[in-house]
N, C-alpha and C. Protein backbone atom coordinates (compact mmCIF):
# COMPACT_ATOMS: atom_id res chain seq x y z
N UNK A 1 4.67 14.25 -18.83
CA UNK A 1 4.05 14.80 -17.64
C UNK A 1 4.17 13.83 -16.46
N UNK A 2 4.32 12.41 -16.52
CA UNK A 2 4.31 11.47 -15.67
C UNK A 2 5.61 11.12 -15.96
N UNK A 3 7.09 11.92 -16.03
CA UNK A 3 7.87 10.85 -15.74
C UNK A 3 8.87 11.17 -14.85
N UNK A 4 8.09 11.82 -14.04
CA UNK A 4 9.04 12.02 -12.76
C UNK A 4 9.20 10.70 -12.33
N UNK A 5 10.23 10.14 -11.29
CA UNK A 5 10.15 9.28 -10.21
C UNK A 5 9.10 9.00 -9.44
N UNK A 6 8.65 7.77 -8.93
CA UNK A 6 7.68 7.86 -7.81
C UNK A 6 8.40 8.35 -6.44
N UNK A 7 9.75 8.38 -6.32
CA UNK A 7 10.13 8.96 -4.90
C UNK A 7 10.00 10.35 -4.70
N UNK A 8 9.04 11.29 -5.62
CA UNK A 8 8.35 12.21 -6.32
C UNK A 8 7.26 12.51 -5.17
N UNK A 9 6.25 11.45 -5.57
CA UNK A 9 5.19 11.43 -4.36
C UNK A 9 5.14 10.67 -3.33
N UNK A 10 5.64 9.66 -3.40
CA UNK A 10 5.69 8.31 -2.39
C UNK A 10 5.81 9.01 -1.28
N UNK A 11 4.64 8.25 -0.44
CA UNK A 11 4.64 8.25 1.11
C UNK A 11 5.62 7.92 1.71
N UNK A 12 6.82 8.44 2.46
CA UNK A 12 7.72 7.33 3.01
C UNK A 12 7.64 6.97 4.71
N UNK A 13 6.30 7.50 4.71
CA UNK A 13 6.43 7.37 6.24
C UNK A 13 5.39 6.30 6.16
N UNK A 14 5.55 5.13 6.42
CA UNK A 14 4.62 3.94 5.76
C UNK A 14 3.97 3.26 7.07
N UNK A 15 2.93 3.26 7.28
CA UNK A 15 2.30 2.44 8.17
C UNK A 15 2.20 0.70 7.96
N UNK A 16 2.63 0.37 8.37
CA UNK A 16 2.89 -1.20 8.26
C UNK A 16 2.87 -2.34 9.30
N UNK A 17 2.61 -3.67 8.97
CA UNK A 17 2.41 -4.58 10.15
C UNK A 17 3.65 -5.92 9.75
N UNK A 18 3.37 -6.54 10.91
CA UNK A 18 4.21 -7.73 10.66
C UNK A 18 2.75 -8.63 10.36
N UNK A 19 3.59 -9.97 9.90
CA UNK A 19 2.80 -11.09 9.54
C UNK A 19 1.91 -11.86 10.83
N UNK A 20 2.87 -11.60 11.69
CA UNK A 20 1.95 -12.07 13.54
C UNK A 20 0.99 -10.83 13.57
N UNK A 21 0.79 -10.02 13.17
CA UNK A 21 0.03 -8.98 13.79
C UNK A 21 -1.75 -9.47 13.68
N UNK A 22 -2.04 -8.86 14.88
CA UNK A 22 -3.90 -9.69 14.41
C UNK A 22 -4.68 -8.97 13.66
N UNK A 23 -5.63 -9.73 13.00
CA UNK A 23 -6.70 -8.69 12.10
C UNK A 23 -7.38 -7.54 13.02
N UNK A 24 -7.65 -7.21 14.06
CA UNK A 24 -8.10 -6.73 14.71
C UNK A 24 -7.16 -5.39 14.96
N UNK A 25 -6.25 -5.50 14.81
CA UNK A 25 -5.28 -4.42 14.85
C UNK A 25 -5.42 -3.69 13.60
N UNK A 26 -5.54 -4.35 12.29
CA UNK A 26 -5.11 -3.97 10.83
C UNK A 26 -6.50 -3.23 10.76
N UNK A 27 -7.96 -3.70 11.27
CA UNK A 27 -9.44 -3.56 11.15
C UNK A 27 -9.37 -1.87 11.70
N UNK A 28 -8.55 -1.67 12.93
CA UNK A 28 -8.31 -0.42 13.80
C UNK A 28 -7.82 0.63 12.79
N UNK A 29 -6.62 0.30 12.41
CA UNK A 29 -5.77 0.99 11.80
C UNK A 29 -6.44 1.53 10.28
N UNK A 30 -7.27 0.79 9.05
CA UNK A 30 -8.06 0.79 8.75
C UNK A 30 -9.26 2.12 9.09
N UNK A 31 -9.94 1.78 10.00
CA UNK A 31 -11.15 2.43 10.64
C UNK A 31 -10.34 4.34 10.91
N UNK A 32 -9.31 4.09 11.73
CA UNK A 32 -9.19 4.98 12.38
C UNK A 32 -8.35 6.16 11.77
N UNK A 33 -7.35 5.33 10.98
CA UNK A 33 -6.38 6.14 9.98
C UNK A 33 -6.71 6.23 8.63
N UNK A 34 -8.15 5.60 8.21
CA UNK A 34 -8.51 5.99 7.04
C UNK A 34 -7.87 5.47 5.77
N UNK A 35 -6.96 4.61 6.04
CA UNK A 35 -6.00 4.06 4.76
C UNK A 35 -6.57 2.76 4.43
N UNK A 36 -6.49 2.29 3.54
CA UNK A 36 -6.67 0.69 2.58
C UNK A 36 -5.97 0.25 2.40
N UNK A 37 -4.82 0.60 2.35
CA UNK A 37 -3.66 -0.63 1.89
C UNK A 37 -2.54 -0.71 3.34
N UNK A 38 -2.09 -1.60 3.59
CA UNK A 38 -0.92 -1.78 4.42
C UNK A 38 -0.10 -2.96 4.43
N UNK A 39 1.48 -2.47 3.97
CA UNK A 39 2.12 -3.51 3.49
C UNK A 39 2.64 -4.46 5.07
N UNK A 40 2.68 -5.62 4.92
CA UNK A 40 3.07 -6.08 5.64
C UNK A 40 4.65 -6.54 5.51
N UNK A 41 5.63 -6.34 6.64
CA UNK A 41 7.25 -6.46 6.59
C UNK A 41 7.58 -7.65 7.73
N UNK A 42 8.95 -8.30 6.89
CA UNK A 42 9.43 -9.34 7.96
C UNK A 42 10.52 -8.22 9.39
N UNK A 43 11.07 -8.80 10.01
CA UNK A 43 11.62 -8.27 10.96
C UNK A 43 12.88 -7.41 10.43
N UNK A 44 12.76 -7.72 9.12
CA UNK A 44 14.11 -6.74 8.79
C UNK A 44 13.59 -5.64 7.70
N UNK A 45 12.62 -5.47 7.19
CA UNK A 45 11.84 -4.31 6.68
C UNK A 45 11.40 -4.83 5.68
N UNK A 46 11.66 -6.03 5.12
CA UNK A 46 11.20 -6.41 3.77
C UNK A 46 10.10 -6.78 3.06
N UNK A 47 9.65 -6.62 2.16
CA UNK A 47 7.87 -6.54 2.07
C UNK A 47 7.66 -8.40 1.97
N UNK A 48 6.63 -8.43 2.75
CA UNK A 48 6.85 -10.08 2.44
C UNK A 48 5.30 -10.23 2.25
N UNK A 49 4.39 -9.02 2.57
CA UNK A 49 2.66 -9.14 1.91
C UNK A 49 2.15 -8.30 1.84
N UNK A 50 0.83 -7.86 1.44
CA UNK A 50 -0.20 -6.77 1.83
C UNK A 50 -1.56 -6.94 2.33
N UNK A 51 -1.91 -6.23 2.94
CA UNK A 51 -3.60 -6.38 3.35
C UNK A 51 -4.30 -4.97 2.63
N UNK A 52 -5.26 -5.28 2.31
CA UNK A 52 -6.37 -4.30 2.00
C UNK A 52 -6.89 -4.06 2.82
N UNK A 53 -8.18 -3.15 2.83
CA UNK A 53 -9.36 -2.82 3.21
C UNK A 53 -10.10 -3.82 2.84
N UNK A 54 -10.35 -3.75 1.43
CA UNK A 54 -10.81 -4.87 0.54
C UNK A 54 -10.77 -6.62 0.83
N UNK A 55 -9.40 -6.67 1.66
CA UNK A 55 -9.22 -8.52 1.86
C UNK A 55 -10.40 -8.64 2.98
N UNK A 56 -9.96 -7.19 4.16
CA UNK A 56 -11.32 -7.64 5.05
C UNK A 56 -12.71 -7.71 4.92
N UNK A 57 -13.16 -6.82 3.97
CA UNK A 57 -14.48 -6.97 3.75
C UNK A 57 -14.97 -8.09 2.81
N UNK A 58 -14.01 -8.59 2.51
CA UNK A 58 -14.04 -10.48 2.05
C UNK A 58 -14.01 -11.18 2.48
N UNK A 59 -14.10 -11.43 3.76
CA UNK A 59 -13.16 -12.41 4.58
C UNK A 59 -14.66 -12.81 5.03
N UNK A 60 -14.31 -14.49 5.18
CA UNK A 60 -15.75 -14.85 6.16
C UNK A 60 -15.26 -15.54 7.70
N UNK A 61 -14.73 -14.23 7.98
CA UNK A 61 -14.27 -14.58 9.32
C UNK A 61 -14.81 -13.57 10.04
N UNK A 62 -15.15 -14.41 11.71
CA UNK A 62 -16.56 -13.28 12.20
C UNK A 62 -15.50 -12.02 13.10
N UNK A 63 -16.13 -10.87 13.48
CA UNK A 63 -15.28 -9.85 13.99
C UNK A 63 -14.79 -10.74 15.45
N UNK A 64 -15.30 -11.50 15.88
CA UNK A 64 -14.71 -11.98 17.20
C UNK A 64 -13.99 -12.63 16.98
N UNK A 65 -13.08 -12.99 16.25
CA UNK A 65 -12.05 -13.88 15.62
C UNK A 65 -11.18 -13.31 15.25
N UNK A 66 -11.62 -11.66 15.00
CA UNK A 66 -9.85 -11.01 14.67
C UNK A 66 -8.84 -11.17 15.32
N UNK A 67 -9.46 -11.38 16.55
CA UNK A 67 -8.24 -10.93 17.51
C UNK A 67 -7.65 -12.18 17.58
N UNK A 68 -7.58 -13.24 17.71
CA UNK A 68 -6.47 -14.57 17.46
C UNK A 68 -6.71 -14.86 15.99
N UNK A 69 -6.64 -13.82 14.92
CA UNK A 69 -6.28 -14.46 13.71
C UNK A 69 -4.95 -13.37 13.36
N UNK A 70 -4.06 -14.17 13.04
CA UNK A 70 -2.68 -13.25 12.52
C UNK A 70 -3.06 -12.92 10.81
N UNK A 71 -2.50 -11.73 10.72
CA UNK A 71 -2.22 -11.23 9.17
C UNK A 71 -2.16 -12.02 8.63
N UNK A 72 -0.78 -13.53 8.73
CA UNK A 72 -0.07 -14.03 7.85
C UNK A 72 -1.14 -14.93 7.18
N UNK A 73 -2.47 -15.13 7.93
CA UNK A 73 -3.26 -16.40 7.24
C UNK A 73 -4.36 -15.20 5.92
N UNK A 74 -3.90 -14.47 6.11
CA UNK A 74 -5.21 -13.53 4.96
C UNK A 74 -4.30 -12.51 3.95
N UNK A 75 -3.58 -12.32 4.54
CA UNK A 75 -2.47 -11.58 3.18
C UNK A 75 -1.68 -12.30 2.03
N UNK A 76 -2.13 -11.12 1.34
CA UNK A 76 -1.80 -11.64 -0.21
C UNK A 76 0.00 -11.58 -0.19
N UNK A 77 0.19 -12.85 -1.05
CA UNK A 77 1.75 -12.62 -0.31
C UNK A 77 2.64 -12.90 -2.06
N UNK A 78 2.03 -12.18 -3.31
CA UNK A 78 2.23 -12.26 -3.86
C UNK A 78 2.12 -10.58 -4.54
N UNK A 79 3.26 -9.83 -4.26
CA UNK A 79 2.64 -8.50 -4.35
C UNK A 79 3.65 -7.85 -5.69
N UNK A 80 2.46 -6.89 -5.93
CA UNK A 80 3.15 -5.79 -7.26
C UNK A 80 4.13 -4.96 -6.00
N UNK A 81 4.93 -4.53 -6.55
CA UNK A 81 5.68 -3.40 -6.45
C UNK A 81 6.48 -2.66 -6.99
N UNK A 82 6.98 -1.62 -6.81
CA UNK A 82 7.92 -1.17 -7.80
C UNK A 82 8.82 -0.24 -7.04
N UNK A 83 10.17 0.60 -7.81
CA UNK A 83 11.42 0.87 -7.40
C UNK A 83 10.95 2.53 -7.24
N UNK A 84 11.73 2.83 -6.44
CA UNK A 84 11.53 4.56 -6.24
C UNK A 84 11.83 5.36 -7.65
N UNK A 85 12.83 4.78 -7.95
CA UNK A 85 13.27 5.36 -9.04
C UNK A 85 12.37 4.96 -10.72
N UNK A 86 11.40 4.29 -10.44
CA UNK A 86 10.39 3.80 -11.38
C UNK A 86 9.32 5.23 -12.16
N UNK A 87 8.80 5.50 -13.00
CA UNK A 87 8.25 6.27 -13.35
C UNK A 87 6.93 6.63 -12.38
N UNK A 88 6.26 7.66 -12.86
CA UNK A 88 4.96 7.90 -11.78
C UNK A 88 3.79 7.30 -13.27
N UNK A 89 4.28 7.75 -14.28
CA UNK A 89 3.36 6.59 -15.50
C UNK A 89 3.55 5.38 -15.36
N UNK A 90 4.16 4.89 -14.85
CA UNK A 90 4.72 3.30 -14.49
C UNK A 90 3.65 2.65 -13.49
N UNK A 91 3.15 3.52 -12.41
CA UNK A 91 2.37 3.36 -11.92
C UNK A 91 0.67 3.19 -11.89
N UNK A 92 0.86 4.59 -12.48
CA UNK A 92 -0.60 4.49 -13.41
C UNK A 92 -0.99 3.54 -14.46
N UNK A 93 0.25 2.67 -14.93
CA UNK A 93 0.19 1.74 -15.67
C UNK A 93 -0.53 0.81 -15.01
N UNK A 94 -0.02 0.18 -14.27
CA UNK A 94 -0.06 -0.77 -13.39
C UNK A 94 -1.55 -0.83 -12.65
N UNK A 95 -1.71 0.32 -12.22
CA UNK A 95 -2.70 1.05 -11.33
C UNK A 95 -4.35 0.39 -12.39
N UNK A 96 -4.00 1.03 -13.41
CA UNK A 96 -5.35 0.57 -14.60
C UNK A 96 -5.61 -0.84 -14.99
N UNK A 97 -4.32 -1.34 -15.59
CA UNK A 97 -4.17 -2.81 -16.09
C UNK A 97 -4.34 -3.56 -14.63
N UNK A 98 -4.18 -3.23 -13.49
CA UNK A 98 -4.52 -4.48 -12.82
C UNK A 98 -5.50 -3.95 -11.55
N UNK A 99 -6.11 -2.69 -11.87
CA UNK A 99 -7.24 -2.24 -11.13
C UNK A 99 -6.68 -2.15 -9.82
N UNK A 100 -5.59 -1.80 -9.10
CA UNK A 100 -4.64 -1.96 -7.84
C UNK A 100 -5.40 -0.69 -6.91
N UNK A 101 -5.09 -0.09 -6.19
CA UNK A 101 -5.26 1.30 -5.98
C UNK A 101 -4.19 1.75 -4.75
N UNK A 102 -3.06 0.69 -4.70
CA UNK A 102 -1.56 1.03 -4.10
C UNK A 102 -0.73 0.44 -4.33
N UNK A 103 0.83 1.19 -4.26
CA UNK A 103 1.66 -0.33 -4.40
C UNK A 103 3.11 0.46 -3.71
N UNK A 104 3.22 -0.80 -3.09
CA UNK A 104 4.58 -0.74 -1.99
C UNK A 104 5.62 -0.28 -3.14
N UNK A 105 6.45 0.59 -2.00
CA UNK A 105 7.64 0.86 -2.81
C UNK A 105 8.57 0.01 -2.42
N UNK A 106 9.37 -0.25 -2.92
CA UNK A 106 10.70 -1.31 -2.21
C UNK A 106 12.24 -0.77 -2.83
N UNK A 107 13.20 -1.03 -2.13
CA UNK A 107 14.37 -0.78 -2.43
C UNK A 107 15.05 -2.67 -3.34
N UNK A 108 16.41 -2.21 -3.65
CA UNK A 108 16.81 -3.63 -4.37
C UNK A 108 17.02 -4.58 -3.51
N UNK A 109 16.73 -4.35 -2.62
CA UNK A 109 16.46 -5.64 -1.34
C UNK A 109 15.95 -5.91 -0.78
N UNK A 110 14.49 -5.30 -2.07
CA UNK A 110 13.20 -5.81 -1.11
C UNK A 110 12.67 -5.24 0.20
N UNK A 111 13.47 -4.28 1.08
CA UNK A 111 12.63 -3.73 1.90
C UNK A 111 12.06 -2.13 1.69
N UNK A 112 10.97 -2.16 2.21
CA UNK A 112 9.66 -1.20 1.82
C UNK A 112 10.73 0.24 2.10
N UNK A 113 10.26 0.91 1.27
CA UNK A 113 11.03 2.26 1.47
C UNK A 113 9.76 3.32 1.46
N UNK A 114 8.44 3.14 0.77
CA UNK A 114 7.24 4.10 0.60
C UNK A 114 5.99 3.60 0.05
N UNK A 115 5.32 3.89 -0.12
CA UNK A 115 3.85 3.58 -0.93
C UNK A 115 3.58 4.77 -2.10
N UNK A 116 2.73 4.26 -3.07
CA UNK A 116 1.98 5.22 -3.76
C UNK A 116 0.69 4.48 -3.78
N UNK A 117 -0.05 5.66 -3.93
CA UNK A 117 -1.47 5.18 -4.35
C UNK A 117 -1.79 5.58 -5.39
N UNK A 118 -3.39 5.57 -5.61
CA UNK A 118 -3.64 6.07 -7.04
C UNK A 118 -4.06 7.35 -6.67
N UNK A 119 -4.69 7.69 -5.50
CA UNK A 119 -4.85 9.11 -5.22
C UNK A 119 -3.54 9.61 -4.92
N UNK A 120 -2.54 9.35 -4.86
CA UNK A 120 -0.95 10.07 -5.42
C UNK A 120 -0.97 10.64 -6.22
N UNK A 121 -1.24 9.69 -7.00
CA UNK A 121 -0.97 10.35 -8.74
C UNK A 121 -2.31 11.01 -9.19
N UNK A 122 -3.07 11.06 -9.14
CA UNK A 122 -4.06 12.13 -8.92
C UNK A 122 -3.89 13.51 -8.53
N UNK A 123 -3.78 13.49 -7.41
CA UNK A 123 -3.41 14.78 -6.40
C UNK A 123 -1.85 15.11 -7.35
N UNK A 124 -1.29 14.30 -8.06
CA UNK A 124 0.28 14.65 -8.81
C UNK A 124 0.00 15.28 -10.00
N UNK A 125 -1.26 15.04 -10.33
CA UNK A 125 -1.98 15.16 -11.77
C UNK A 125 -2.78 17.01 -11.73
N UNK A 126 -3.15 16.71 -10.85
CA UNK A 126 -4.33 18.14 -10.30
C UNK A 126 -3.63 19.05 -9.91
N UNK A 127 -2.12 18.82 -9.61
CA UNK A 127 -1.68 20.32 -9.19
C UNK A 127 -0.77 20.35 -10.10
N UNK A 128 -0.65 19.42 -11.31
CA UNK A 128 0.49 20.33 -12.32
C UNK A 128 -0.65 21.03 -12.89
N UNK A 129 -1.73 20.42 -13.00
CA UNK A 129 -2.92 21.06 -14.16
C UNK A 129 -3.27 22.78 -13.22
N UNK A 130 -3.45 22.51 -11.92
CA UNK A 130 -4.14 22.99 -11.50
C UNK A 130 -3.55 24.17 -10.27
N UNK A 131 -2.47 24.60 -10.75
CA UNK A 131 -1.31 24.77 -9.72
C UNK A 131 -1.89 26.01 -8.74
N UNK A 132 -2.28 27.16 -9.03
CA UNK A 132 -3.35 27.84 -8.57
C UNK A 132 -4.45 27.18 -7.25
N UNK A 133 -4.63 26.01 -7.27
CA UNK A 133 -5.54 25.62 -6.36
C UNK A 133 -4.75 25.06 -5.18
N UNK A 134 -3.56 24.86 -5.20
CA UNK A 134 -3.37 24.39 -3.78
C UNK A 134 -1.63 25.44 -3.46
């Protein structure tokens, strides 16, 4: 039931920042677009970190400080990801064993091609079960 591809559900229209970008921007984007995860890319598309929702509401840095603090000092720059062509159980793997709740998609050279989340595969889950409802 899960072994479609993730290029299946994957977002490919990916909201993303560079590593200069300020917290105050990511805090916006966040607030306003409703998302938690956003991968961060070098100048040539390649995933080089991520920010949460989650990193900010950790952070003991005061809101008047977003704005001259860049991404690059608070993103995790050690990231899961996986291949389009990777399973959508592959994900959910991942998703459980390391409690994640997104993960960049990347091509074989490393630059971001989509996201999944775990409400992906959810919403992937509920309409095979549930096909009638949407």
């Amino acid at each position: 039931m899960m072994n479609k591809p993730l290029s299946s559900i994957m977002t490919t229209q990916v909201v993303s920042a560079s590593p200069d970008e300020k917290l105050s921007t990511i805090r916006d984007i966040f607030l306003n677009k409703r998302f938690h995860h956003i991968p961060i890319t070098d100048e040539q598309g390649k995933l080089v970190g991520i920010v949460t929702s989650y990193d900010l509401m950790k952070l003991n840095i005061p809101l008047s400080e977003y704005d001259q603090t860049p991404v690059k000092e608070v993103m995790t720059t050690k990231v899961a990801s996986l291949r389009p062509e990777e399973l959508i159980g592959g994900a959910a793997r991942v998703f459980l064993e390391n409690l994640f709740h997104g993960l960049p998609i990347v091509d074989d050279d490393g630059k971001l091609v989509g996201i999944v989340t775990s409400h992906d595969v959810l919403e992937y889950l509920y309409k095979k079960e549930y096909k009638d409802d949407f």
